[in-house]
PDB file of N, CA and C in Angstrom:
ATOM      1  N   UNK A   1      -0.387  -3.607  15.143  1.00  0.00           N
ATOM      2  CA  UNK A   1      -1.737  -4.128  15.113  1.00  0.00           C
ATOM      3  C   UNK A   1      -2.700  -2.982  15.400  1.00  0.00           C
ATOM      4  N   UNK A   2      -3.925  -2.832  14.389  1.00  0.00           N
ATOM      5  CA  UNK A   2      -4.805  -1.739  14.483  1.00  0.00           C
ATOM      6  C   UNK A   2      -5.698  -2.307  15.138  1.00  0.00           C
ATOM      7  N   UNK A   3      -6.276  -2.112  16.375  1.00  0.00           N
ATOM      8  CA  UNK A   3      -7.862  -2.464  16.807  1.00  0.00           C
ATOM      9  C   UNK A   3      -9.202  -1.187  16.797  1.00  0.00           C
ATOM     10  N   UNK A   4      -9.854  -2.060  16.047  1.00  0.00           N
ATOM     11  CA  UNK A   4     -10.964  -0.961  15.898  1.00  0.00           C
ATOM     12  C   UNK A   4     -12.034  -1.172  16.593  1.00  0.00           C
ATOM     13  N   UNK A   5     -12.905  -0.350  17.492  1.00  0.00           N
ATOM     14  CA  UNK A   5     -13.645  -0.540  18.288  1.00  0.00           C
ATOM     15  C   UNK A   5     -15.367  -0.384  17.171  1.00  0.00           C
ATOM     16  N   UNK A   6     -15.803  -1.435  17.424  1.00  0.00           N
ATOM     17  CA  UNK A   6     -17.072  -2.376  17.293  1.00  0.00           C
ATOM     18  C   UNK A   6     -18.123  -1.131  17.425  1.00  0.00           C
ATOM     19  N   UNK A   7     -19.047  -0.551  16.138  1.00  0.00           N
ATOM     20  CA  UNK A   7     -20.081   0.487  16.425  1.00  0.00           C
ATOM     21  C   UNK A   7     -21.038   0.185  17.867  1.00  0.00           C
ATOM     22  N   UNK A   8     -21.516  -1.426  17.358  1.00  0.00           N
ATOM     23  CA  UNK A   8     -22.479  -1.662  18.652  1.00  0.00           C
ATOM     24  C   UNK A   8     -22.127  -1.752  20.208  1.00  0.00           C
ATOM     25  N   UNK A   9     -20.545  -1.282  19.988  1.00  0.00           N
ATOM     26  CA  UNK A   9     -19.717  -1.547  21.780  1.00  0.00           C
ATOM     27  C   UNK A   9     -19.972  -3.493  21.885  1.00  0.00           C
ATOM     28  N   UNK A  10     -20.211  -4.482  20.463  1.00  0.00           N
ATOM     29  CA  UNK A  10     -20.278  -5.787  21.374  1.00  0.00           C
ATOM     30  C   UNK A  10     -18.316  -6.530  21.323  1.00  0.00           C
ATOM     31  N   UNK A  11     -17.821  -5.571  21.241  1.00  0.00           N
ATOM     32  CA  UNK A  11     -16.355  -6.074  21.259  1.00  0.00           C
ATOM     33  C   UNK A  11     -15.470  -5.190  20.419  1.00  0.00           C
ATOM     34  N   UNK A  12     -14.320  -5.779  19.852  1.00  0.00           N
ATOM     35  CA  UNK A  12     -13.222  -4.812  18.799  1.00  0.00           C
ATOM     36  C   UNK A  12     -12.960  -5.600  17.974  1.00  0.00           C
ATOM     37  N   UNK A  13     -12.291  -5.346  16.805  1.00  0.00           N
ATOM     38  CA  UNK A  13     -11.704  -5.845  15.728  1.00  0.00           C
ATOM     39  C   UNK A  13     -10.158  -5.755  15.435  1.00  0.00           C
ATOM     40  N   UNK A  14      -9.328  -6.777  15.568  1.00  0.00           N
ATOM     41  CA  UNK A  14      -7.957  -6.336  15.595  1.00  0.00           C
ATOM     42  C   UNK A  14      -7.141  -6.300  14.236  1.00  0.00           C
ATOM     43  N   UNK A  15      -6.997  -5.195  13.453  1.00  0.00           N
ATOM     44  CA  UNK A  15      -6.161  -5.637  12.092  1.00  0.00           C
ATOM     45  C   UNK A  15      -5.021  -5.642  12.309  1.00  0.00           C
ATOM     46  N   UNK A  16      -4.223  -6.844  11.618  1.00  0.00           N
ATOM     47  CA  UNK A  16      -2.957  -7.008  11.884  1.00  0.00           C
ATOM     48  C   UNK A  16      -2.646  -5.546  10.891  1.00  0.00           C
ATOM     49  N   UNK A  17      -1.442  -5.272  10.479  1.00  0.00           N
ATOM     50  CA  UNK A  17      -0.516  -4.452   9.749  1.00  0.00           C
ATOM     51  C   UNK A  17      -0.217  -4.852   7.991  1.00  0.00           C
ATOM     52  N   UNK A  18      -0.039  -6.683   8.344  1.00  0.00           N
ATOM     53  CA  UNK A  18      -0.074  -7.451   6.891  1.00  0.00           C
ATOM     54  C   UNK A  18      -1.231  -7.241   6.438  1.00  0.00           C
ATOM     55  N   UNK A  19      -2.338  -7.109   6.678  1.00  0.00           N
ATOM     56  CA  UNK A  19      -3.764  -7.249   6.434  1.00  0.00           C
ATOM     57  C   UNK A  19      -3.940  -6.120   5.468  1.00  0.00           C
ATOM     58  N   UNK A  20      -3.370  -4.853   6.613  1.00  0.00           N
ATOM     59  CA  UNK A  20      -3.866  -3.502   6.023  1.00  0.00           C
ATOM     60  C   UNK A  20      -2.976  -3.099   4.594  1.00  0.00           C
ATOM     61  N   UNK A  21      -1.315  -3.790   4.371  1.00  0.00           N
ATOM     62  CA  UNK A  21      -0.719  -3.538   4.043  1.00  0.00           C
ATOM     63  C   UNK A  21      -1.226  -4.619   2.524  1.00  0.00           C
ATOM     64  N   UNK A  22      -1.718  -5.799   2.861  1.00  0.00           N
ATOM     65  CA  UNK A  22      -1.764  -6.295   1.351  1.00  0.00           C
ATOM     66  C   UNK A  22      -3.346  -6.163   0.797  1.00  0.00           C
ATOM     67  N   UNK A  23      -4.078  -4.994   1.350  1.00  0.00           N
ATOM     68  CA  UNK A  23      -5.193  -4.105   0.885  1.00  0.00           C
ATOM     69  C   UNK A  23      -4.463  -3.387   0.066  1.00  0.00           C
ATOM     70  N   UNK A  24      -3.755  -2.561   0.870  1.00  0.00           N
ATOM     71  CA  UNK A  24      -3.065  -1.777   0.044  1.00  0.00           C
ATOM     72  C   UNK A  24      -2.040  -1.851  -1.190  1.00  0.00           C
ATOM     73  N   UNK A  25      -1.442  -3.166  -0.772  1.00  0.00           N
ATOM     74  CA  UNK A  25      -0.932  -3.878  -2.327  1.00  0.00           C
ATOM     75  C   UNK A  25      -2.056  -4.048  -3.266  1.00  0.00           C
ATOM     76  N   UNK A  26      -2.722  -4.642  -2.842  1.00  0.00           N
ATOM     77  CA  UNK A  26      -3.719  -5.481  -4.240  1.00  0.00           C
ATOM     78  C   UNK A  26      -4.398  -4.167  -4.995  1.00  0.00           C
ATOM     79  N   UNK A  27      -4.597  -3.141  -3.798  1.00  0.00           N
ATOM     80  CA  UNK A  27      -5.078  -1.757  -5.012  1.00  0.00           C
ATOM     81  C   UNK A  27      -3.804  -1.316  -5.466  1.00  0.00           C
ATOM     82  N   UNK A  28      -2.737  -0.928  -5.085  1.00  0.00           N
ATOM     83  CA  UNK A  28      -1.706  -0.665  -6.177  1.00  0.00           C
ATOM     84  C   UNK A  28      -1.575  -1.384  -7.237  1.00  0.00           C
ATOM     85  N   UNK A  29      -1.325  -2.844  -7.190  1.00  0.00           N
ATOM     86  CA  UNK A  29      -1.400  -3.606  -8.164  1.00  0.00           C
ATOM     87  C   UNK A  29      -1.875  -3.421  -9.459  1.00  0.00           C
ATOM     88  N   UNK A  30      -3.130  -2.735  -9.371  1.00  0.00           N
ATOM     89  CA  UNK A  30      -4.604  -2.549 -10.170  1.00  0.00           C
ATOM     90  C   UNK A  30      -3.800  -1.572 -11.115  1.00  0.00           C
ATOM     91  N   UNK A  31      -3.006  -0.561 -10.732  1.00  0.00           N
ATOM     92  CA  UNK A  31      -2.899   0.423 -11.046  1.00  0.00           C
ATOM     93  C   UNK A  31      -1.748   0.076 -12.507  1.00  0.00           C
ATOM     94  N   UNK A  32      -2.308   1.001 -13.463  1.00  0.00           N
ATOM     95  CA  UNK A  32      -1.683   1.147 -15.082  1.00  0.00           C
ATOM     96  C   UNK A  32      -0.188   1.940 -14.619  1.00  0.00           C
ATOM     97  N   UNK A  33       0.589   1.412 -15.256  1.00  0.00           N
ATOM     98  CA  UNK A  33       2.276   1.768 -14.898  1.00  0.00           C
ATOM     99  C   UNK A  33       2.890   1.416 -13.589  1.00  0.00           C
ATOM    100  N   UNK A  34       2.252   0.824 -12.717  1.00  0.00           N
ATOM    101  CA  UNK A  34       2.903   0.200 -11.716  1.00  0.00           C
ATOM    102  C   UNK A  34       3.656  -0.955 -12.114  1.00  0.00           C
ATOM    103  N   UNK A  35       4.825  -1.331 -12.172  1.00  0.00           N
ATOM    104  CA  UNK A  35       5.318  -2.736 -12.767  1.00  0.00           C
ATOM    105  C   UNK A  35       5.622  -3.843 -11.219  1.00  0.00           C
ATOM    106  N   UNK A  36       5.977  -3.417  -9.962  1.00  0.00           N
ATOM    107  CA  UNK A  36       5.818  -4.351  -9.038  1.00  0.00           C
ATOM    108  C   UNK A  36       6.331  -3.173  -7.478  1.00  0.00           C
ATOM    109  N   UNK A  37       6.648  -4.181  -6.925  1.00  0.00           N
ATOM    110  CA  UNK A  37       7.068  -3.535  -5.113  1.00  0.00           C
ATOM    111  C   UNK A  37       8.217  -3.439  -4.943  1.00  0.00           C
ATOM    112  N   UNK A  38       9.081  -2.799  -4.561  1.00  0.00           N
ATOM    113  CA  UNK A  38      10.277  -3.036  -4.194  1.00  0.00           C
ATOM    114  C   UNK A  38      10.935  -3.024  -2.640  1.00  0.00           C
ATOM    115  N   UNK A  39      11.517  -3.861  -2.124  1.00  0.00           N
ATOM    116  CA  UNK A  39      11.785  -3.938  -1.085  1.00  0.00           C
ATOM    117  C   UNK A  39      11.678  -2.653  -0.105  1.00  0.00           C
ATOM    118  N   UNK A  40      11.296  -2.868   1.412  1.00  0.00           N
ATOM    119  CA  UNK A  40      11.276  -1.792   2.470  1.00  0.00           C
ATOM    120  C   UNK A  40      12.361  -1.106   2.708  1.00  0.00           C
ATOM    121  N   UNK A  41      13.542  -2.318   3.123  1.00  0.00           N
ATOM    122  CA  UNK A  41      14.697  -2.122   3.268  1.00  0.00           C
ATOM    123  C   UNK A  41      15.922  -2.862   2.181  1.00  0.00           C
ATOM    124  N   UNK A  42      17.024  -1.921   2.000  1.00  0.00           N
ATOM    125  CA  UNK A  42      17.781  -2.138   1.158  1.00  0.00           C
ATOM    126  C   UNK A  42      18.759  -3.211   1.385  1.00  0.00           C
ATOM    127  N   UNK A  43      19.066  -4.085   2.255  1.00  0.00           N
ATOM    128  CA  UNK A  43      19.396  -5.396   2.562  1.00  0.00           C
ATOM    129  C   UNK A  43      18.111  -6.465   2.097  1.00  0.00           C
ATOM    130  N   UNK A  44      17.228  -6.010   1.686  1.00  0.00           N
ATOM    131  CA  UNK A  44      16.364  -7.077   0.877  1.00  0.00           C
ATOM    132  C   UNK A  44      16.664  -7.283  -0.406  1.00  0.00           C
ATOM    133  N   UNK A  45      17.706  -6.506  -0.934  1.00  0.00           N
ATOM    134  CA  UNK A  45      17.297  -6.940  -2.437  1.00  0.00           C
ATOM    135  C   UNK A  45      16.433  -5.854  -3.118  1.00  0.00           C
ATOM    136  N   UNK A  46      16.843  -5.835  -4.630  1.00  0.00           N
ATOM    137  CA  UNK A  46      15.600  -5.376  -5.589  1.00  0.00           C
ATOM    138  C   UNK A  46      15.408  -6.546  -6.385  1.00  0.00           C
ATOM    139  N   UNK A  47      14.152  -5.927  -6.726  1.00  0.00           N
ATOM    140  CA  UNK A  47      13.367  -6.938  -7.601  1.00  0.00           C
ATOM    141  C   UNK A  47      11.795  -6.504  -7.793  1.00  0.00           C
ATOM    142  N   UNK A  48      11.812  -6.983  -8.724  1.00  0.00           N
ATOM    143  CA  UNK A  48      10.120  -6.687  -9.278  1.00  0.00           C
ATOM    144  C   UNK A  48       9.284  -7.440  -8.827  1.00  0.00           C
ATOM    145  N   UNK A  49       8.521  -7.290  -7.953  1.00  0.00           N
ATOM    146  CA  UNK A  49       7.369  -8.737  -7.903  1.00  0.00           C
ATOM    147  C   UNK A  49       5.616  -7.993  -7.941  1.00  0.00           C
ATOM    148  N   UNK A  50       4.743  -8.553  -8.892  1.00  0.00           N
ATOM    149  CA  UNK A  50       3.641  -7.781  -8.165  1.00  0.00           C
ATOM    150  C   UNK A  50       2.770  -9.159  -8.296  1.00  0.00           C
ATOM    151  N   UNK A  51       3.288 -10.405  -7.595  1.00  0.00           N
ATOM    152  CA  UNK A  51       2.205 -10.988  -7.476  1.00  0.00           C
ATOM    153  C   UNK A  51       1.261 -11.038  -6.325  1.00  0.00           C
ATOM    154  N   UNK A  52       0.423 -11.400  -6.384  1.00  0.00           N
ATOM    155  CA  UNK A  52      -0.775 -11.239  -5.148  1.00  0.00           C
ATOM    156  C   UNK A  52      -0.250 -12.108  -4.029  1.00  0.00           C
ATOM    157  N   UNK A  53       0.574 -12.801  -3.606  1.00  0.00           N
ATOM    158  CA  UNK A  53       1.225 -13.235  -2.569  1.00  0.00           C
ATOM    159  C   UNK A  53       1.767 -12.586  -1.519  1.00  0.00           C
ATOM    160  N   UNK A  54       2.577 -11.554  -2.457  1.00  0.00           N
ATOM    161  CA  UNK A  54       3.825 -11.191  -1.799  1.00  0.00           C
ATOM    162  C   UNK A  54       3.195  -9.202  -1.650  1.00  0.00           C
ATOM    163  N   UNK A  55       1.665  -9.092  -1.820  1.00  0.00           N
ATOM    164  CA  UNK A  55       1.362  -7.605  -2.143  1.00  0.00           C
ATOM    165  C   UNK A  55       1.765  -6.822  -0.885  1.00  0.00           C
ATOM    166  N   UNK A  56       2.140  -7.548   0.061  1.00  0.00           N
ATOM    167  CA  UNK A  56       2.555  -6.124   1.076  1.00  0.00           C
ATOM    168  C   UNK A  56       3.837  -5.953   0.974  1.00  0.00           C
ATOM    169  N   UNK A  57       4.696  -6.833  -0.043  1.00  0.00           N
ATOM    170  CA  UNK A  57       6.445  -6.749   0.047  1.00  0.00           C
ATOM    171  C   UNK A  57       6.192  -5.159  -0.172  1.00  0.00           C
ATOM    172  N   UNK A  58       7.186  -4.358   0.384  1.00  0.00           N
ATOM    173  CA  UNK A  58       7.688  -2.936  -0.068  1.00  0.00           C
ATOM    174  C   UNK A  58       6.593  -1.969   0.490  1.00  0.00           C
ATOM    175  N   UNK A  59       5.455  -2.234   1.458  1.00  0.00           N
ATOM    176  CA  UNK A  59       4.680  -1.252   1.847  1.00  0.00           C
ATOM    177  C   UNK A  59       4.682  -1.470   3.170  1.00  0.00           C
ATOM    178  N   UNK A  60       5.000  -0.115   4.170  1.00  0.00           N
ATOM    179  CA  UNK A  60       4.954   0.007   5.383  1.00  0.00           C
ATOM    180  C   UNK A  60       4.069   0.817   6.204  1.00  0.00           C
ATOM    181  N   UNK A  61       3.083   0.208   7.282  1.00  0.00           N
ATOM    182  CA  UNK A  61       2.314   0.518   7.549  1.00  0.00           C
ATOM    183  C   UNK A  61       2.478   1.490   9.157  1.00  0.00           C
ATOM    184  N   UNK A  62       1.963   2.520   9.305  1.00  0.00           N
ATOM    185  CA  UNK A  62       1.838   3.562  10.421  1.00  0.00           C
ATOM    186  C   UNK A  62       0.785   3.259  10.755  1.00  0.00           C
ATOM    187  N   UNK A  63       0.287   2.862  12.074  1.00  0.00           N
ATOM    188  CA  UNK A  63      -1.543   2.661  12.962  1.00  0.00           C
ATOM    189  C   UNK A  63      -1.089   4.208  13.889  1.00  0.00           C
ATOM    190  N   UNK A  64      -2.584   4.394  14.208  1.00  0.00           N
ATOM    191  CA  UNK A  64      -2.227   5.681  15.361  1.00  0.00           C
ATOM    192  C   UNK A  64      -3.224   5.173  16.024  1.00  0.00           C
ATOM    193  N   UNK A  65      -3.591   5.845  17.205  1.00  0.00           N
ATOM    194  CA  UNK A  65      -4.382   5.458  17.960  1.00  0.00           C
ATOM    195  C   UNK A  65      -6.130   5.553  17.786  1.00  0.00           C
ATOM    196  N   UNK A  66      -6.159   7.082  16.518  1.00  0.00           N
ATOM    197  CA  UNK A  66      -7.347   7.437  16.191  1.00  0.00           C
ATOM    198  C   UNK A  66      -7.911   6.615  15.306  1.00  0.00           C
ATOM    199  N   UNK A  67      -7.483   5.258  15.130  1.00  0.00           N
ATOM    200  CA  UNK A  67      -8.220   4.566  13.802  1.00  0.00           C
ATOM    201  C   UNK A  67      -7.755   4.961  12.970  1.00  0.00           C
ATOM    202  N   UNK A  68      -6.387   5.707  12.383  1.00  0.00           N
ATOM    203  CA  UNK A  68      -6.069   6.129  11.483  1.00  0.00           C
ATOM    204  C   UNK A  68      -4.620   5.585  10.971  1.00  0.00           C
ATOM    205  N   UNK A  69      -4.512   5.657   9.648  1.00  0.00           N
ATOM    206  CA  UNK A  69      -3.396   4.994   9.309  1.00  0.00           C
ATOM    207  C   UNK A  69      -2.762   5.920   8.234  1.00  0.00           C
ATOM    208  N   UNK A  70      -1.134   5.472   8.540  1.00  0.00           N
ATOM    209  CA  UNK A  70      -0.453   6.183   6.916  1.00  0.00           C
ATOM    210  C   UNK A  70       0.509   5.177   6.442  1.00  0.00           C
ATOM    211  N   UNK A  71       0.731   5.227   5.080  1.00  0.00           N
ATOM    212  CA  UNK A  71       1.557   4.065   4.325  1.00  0.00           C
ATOM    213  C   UNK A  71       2.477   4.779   3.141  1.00  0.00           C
ATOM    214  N   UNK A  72       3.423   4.053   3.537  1.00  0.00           N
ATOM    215  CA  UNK A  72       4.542   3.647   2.818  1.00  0.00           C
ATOM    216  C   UNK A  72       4.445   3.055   1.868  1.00  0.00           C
ATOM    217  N   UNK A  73       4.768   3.165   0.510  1.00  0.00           N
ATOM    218  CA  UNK A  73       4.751   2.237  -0.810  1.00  0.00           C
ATOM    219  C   UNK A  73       5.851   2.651  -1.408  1.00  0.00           C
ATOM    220  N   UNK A  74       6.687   1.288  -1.345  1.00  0.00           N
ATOM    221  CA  UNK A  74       8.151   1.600  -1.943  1.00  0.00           C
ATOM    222  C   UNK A  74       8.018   0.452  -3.680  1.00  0.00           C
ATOM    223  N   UNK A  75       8.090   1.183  -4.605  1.00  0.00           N
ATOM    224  CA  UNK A  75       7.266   0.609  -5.648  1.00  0.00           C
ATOM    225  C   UNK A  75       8.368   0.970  -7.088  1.00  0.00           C
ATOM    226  N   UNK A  76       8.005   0.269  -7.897  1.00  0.00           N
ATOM    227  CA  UNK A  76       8.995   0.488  -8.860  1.00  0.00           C
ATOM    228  C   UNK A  76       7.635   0.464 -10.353  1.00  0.00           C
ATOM    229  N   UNK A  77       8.613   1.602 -11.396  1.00  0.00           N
ATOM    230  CA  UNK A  77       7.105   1.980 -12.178  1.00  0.00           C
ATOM    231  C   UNK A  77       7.799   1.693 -13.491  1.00  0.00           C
ATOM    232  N   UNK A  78       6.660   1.630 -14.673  1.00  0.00           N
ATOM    233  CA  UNK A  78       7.549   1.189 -15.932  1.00  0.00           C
ATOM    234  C   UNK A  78       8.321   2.288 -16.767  1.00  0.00           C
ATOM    235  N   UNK A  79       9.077   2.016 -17.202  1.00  0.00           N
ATOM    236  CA  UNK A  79       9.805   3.097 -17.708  1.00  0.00           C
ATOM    237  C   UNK A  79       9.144   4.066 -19.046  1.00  0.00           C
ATOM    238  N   UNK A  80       8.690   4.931 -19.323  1.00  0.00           N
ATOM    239  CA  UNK A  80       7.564   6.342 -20.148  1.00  0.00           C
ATOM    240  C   UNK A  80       6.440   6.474 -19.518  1.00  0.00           C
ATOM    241  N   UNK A  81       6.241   6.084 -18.464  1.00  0.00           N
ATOM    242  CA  UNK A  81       4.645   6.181 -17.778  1.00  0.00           C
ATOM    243  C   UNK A  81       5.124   8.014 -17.504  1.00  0.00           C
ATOM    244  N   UNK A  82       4.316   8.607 -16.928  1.00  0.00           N
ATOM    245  CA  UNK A  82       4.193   9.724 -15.880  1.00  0.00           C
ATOM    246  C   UNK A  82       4.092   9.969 -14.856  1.00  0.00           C
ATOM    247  N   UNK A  83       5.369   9.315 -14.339  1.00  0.00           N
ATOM    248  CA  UNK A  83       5.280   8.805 -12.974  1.00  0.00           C
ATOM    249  C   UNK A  83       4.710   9.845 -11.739  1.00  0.00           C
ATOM    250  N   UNK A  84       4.597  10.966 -11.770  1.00  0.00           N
ATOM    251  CA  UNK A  84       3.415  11.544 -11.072  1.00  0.00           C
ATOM    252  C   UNK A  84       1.739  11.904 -10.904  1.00  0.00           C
ATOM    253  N   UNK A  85       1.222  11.408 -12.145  1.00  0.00           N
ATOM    254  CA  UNK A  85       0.239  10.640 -12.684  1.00  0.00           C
ATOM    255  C   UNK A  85      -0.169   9.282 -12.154  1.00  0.00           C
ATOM    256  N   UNK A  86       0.735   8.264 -12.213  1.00  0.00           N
ATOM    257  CA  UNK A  86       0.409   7.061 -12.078  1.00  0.00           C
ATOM    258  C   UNK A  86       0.608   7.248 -10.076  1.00  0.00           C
ATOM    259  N   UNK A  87       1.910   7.819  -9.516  1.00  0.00           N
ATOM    260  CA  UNK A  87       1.819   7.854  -8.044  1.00  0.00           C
ATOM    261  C   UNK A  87       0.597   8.812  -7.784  1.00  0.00           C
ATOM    262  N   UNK A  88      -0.063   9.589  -8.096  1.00  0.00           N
ATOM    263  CA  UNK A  88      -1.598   9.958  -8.020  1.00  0.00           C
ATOM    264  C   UNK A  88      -2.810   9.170  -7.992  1.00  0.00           C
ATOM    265  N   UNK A  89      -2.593   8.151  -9.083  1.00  0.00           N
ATOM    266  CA  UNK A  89      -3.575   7.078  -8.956  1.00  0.00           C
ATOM    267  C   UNK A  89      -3.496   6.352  -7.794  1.00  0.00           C
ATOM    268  N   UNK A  90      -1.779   5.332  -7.667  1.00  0.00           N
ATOM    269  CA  UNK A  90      -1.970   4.398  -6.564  1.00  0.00           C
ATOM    270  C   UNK A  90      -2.056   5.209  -5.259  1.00  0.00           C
ATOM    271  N   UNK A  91      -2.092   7.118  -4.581  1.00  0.00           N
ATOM    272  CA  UNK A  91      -2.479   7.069  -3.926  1.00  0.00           C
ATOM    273  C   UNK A  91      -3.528   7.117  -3.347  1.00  0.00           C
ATOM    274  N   UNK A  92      -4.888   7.351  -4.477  1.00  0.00           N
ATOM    275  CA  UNK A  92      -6.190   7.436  -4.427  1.00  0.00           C
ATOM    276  C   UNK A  92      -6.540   5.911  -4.267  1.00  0.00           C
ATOM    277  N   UNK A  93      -6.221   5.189  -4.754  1.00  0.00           N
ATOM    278  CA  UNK A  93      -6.636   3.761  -4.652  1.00  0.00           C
ATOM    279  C   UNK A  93      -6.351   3.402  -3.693  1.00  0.00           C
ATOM    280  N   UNK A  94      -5.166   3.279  -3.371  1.00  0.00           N
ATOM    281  CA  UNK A  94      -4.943   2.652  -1.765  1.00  0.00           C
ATOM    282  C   UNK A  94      -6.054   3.536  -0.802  1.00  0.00           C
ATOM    283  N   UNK A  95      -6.158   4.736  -0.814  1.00  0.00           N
ATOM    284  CA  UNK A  95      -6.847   5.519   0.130  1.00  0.00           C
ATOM    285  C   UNK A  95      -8.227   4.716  -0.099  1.00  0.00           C
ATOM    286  N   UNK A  96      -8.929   4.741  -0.787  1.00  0.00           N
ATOM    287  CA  UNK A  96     -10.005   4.358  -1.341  1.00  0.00           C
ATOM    288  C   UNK A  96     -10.038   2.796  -0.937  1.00  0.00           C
ATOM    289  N   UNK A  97      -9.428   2.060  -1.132  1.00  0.00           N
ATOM    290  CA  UNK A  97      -9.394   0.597  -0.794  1.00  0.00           C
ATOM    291  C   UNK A  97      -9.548   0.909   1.112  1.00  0.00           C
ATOM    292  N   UNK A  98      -8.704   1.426   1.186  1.00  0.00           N
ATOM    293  CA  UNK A  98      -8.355   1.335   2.867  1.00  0.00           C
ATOM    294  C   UNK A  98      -9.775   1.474   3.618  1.00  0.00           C
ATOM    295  N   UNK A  99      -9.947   2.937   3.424  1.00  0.00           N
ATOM    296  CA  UNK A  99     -11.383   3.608   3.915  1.00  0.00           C
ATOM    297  C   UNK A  99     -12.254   2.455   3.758  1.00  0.00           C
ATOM    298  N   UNK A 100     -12.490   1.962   2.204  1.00  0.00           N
ATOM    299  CA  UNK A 100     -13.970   1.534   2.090  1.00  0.00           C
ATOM    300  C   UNK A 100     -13.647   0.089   2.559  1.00  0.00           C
ATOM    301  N   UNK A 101     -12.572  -0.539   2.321  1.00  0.00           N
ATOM    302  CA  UNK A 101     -13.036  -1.825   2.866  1.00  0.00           C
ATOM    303  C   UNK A 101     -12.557  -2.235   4.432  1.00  0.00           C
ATOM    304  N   UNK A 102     -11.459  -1.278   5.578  1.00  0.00           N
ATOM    305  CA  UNK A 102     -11.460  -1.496   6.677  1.00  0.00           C
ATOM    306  C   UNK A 102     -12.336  -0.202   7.572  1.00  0.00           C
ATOM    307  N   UNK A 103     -12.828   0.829   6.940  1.00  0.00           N
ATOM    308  CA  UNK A 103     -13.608   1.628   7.662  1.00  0.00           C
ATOM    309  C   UNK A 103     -12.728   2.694   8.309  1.00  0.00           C
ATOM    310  N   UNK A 104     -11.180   2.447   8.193  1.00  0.00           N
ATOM    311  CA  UNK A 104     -10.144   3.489   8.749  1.00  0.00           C
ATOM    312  C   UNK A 104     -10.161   4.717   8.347  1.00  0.00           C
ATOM    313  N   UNK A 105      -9.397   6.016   8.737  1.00  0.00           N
ATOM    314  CA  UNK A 105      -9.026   6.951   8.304  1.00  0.00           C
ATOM    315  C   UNK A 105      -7.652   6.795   7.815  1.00  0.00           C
ATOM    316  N   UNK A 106      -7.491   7.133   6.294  1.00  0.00           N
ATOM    317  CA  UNK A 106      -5.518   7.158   5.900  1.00  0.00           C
ATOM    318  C   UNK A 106      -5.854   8.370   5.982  1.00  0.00           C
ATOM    319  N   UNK A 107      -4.491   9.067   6.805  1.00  0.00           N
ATOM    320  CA  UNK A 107      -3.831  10.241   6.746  1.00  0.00           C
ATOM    321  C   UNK A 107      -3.122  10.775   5.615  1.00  0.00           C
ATOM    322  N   UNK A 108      -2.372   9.935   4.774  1.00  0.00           N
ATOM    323  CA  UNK A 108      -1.244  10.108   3.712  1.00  0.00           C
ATOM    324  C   UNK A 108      -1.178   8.712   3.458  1.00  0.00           C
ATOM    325  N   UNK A 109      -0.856   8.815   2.114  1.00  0.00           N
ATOM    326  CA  UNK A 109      -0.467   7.950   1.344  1.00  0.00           C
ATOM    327  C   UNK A 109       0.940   8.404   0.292  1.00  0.00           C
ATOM    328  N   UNK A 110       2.104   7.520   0.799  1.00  0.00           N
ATOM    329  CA  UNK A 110       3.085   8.255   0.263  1.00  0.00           C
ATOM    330  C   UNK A 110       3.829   7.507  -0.724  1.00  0.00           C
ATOM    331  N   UNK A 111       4.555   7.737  -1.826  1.00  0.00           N
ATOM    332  CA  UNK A 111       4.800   6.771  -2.960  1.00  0.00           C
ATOM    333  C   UNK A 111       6.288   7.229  -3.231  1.00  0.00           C
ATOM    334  N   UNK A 112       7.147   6.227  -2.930  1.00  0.00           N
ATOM    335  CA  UNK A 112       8.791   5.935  -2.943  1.00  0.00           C
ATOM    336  C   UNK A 112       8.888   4.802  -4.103  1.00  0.00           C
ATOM    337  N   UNK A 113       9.263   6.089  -5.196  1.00  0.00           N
ATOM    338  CA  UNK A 113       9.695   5.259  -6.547  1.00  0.00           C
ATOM    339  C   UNK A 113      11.340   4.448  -6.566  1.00  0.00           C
ATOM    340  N   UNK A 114      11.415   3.442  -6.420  1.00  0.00           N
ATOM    341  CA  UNK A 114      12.666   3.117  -6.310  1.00  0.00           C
ATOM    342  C   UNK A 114      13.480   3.078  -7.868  1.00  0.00           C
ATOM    343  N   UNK A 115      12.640   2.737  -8.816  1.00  0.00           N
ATOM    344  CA  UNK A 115      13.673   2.350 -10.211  1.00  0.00           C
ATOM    345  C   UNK A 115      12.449   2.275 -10.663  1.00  0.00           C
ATOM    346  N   UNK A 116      12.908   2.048 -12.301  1.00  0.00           N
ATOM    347  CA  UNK A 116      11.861   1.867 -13.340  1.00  0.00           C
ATOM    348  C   UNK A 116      12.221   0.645 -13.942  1.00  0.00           C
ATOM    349  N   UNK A 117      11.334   0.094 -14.577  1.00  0.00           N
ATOM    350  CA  UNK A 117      11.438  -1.497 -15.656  1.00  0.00           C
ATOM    351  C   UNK A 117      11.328  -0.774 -16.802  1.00  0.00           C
ATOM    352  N   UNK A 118      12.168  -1.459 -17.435  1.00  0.00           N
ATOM    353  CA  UNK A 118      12.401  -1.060 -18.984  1.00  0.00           C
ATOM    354  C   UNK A 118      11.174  -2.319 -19.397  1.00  0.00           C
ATOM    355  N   UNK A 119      10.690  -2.291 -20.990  1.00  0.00           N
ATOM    356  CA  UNK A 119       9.657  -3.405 -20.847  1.00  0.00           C
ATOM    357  C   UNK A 119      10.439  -4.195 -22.199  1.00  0.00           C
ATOM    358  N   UNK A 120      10.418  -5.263 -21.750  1.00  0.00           N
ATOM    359  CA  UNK A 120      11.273  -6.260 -22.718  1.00  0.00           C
ATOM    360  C   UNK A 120      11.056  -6.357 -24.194  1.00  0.00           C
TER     361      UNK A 120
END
């Protein structure tokens, strides 16, 4: 849980981890050649999912004490994309989502390609 302390000192704001983590899904999501999430841990299963439900499946979140955060995105991409291209995008986006809509600092944004989707 991230708590962020209130500009005017009239209290704090506590972000859970899911919060920060399905910010950070829904901007990956966005992203051209991303095909879905893939599990954190490998007793979950693979599988493709990128629906807006489930957007923090496969992303793990780091809080520090400075208001600052780093993430994990364990993600699966479509198969001829450029996959260092497209992990360039979702890490600008997530960064960009994070900053502008919780006010945090991301440190890193790091992108763990697990497999590719062939497209049917």
């Amino acid at each position: 849980m991230m708590t962020v302390k209130n500009p005017s000192d009239m209290g704090s704001v506590s972000i859970a981890d899911d919060v920060i983590a399905n910010i950070a899904g829904q901007a990956a999501a966005e992203c051209y050649g991303l095909v879905g999430m893939a599990p954190k841990h490998l007793f979950a299963g693979i599988g493709v999912n990128k629906r807006a439900e489930n957007a923090a499946r496969g992303i793990q979140v780091n809080a520090y004490g400075d208001y600052s955060v780093s993430l994990d995105l364990h993600v699966i991409m479509a198969y001829g994309v450029r996959i260092p291209e497209v992990a360039r995008t979702v890490m600008e986006r997530v960064k960009s989502a994070i900053e502008n809509q919780l006010g945090l600092s991301v440190r890193e944004v790091n992108v763990h390609v697990h497999g590719l989707k062939i497209p049917d």
